[in-house]
C-alpha atoms as a PDB file:
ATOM      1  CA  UNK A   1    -204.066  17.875 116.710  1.00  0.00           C
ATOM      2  CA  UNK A   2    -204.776  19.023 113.474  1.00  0.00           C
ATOM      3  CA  UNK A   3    -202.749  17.874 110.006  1.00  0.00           C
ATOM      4  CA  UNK A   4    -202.587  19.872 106.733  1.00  0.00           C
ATOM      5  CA  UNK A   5    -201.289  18.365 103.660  1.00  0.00           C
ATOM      6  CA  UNK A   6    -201.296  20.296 100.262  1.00  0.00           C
ATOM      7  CA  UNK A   7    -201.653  17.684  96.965  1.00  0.00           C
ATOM      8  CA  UNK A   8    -201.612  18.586  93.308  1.00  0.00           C
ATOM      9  CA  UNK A   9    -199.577  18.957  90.241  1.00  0.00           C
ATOM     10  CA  UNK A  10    -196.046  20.085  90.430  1.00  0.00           C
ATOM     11  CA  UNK A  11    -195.874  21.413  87.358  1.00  0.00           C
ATOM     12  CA  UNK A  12    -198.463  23.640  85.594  1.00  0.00           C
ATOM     13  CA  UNK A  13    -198.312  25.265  81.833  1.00  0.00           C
ATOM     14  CA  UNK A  14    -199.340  29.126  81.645  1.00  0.00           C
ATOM     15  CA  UNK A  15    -202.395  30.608  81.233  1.00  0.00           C
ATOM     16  CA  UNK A  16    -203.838  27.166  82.817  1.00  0.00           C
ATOM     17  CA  UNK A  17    -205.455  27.136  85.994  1.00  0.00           C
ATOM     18  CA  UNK A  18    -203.766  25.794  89.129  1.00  0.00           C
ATOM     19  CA  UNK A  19    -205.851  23.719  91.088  1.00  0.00           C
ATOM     20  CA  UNK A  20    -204.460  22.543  94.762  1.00  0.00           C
ATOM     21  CA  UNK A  21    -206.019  20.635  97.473  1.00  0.00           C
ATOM     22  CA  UNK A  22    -205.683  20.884 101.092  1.00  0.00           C
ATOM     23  CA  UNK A  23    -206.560  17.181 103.089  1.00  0.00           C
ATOM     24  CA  UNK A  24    -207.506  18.355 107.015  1.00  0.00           C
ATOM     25  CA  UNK A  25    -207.143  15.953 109.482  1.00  0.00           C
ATOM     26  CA  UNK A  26    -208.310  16.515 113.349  1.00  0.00           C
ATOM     27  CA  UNK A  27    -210.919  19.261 113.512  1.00  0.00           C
ATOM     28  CA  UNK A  28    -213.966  19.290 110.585  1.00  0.00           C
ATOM     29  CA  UNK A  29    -212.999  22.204 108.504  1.00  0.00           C
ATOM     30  CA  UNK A  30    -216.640  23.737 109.515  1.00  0.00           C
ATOM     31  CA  UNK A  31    -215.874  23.698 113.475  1.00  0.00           C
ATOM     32  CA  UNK A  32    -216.400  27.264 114.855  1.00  0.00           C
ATOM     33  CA  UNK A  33    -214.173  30.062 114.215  1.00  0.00           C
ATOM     34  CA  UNK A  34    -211.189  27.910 112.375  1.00  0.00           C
ATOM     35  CA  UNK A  35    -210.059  29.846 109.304  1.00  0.00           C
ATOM     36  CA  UNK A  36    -208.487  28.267 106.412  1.00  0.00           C
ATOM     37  CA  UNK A  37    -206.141  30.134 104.176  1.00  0.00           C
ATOM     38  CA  UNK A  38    -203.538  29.509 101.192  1.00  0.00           C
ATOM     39  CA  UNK A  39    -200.549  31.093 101.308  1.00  0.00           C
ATOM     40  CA  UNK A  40    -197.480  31.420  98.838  1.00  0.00           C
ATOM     41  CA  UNK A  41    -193.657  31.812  99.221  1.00  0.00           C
ATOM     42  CA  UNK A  42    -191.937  32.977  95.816  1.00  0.00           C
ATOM     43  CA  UNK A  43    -188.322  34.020  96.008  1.00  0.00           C
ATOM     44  CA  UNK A  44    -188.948  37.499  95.076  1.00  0.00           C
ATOM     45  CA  UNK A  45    -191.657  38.414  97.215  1.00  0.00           C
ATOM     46  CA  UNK A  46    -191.646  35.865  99.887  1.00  0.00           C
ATOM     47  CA  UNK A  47    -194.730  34.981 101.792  1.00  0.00           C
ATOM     48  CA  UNK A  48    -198.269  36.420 100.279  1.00  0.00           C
ATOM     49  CA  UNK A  49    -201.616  35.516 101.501  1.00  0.00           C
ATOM     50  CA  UNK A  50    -203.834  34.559  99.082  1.00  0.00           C
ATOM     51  CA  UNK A  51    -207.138  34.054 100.823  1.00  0.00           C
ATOM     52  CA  UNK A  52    -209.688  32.134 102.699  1.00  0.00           C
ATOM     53  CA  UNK A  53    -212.606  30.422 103.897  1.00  0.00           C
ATOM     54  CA  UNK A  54    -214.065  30.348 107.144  1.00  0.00           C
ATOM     55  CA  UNK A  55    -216.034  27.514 108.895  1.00  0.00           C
ATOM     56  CA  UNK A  56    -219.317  29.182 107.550  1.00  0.00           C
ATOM     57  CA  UNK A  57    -218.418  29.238 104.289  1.00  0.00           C
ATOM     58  CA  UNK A  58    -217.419  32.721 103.822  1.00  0.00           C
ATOM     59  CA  UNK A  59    -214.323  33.634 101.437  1.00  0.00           C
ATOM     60  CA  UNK A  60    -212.218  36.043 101.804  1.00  0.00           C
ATOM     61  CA  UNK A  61    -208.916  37.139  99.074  1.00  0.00           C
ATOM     62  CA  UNK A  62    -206.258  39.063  98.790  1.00  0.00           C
ATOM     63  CA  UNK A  63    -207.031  41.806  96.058  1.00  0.00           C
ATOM     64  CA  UNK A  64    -203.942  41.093  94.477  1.00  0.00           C
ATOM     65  CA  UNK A  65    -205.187  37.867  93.653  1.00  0.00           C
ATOM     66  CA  UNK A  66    -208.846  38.283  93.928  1.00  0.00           C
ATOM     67  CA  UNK A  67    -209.904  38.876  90.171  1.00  0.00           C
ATOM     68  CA  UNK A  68    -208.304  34.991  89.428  1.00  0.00           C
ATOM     69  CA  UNK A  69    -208.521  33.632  92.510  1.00  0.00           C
ATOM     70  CA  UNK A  70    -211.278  30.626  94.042  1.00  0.00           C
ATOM     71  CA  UNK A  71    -211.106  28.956  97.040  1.00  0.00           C
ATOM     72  CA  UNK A  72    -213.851  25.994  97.717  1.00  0.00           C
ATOM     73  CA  UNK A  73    -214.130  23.331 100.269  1.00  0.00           C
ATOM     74  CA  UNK A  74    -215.317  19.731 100.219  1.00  0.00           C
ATOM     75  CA  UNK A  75    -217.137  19.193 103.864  1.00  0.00           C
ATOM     76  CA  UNK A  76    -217.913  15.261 102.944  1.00  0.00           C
ATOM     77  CA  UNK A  77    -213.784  14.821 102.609  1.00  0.00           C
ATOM     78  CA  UNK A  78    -212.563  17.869 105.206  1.00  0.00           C
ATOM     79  CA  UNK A  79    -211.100  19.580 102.341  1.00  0.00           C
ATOM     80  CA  UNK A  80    -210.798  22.843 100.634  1.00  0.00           C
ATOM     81  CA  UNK A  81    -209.198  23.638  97.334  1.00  0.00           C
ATOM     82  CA  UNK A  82    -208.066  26.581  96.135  1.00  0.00           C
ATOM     83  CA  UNK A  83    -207.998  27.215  91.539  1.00  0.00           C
ATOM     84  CA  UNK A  84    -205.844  30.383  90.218  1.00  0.00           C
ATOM     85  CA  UNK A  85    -206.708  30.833  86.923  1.00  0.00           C
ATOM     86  CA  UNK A  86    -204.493  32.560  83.992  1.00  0.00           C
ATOM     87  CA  UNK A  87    -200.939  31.583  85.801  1.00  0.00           C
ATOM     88  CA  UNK A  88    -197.890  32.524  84.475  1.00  0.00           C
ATOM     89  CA  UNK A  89    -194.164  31.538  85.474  1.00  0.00           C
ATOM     90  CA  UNK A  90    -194.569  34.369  88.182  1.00  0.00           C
ATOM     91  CA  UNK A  91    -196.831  32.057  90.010  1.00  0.00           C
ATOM     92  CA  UNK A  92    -194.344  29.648  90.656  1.00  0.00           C
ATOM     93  CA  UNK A  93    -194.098  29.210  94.086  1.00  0.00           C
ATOM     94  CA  UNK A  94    -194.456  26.699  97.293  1.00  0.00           C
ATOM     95  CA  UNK A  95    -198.389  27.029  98.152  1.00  0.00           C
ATOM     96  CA  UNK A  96    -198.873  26.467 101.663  1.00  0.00           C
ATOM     97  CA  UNK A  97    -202.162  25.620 103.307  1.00  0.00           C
ATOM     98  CA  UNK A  98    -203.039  26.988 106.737  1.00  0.00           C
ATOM     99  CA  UNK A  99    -205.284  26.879 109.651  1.00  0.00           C
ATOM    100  CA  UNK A 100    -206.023  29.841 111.543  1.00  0.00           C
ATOM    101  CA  UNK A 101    -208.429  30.895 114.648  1.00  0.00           C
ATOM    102  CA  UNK A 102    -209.224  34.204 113.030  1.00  0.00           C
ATOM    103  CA  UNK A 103    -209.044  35.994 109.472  1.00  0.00           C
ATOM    104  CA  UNK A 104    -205.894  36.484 109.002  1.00  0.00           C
ATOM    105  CA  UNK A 105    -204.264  34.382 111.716  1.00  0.00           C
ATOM    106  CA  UNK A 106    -202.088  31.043 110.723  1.00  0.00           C
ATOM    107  CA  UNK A 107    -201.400  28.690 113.277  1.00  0.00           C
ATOM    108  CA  UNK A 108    -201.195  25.717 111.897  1.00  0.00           C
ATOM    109  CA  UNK A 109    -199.290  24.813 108.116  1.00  0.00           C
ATOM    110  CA  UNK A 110    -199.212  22.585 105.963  1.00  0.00           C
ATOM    111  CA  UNK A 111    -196.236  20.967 104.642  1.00  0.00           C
ATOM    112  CA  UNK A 112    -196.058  22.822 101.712  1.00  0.00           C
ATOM    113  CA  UNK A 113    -196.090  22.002  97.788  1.00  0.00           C
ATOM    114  CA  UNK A 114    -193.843  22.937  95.029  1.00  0.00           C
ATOM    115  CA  UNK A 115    -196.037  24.803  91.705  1.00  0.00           C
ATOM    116  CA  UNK A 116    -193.664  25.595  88.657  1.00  0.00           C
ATOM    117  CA  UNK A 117    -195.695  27.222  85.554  1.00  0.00           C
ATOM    118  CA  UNK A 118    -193.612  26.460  82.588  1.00  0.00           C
ATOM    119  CA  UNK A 119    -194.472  25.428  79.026  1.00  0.00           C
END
């Protein structure tokens, strides 16, 4: 079985960058064909996918986000991260992380974590 829990600060100022971590537990986040993705759920605009990275490394975003957006992973501690730069109270949201078996594809969530940009 695999476990996804999201960690980082609740509360960011604007124009900082958010930085979130995703802990794995089960599967190594490089096993074949597992694709791990953030995801956000804002009032207004409900659930957006952000991006991803794949077991190989690869990175994939959503162009919405792609100009601020970085996802990274930690294979020593089965984790990947994901930094959005420039935020502003818009970015509020709950950031999910996710584990899918293709791009795309989200089987598997995290428990989700609460980001509110306000000075």
């Amino acid at each position: 079985q695999v476990q996804l829990q999201e960690s980082g600060p609740g509360l960011v100022k604007p124009s900082q960058t958010l930085s979130l971590t995703c802990t794995v537990t089960g599967p190594s986040i490089t096993t074949d064909y597992f694709y791990w993705s953030w995801i956000r759920q804002t009032p207004g605009k409900g659930l957006e996918w952000m991006g991803a990275i794949a077991y190989s490394g690869n990175t994939d975003y959503n162009p919405t986000f792609e100009s601020r957006t970085s996802i990274s992973r930690d294979t020593s501690k089965n984790q990947f991260t994901l930094q959005l730069s420039s935020v502003t109270p818009e970015d509020s949201a709950v950031y999910y992380c996710n584990r899918g078996s293709g791009w795309y594809m989200f089987d598997y969530w995290g428990q989700g974590t609460l980001v509110t940009v306000s000075s």
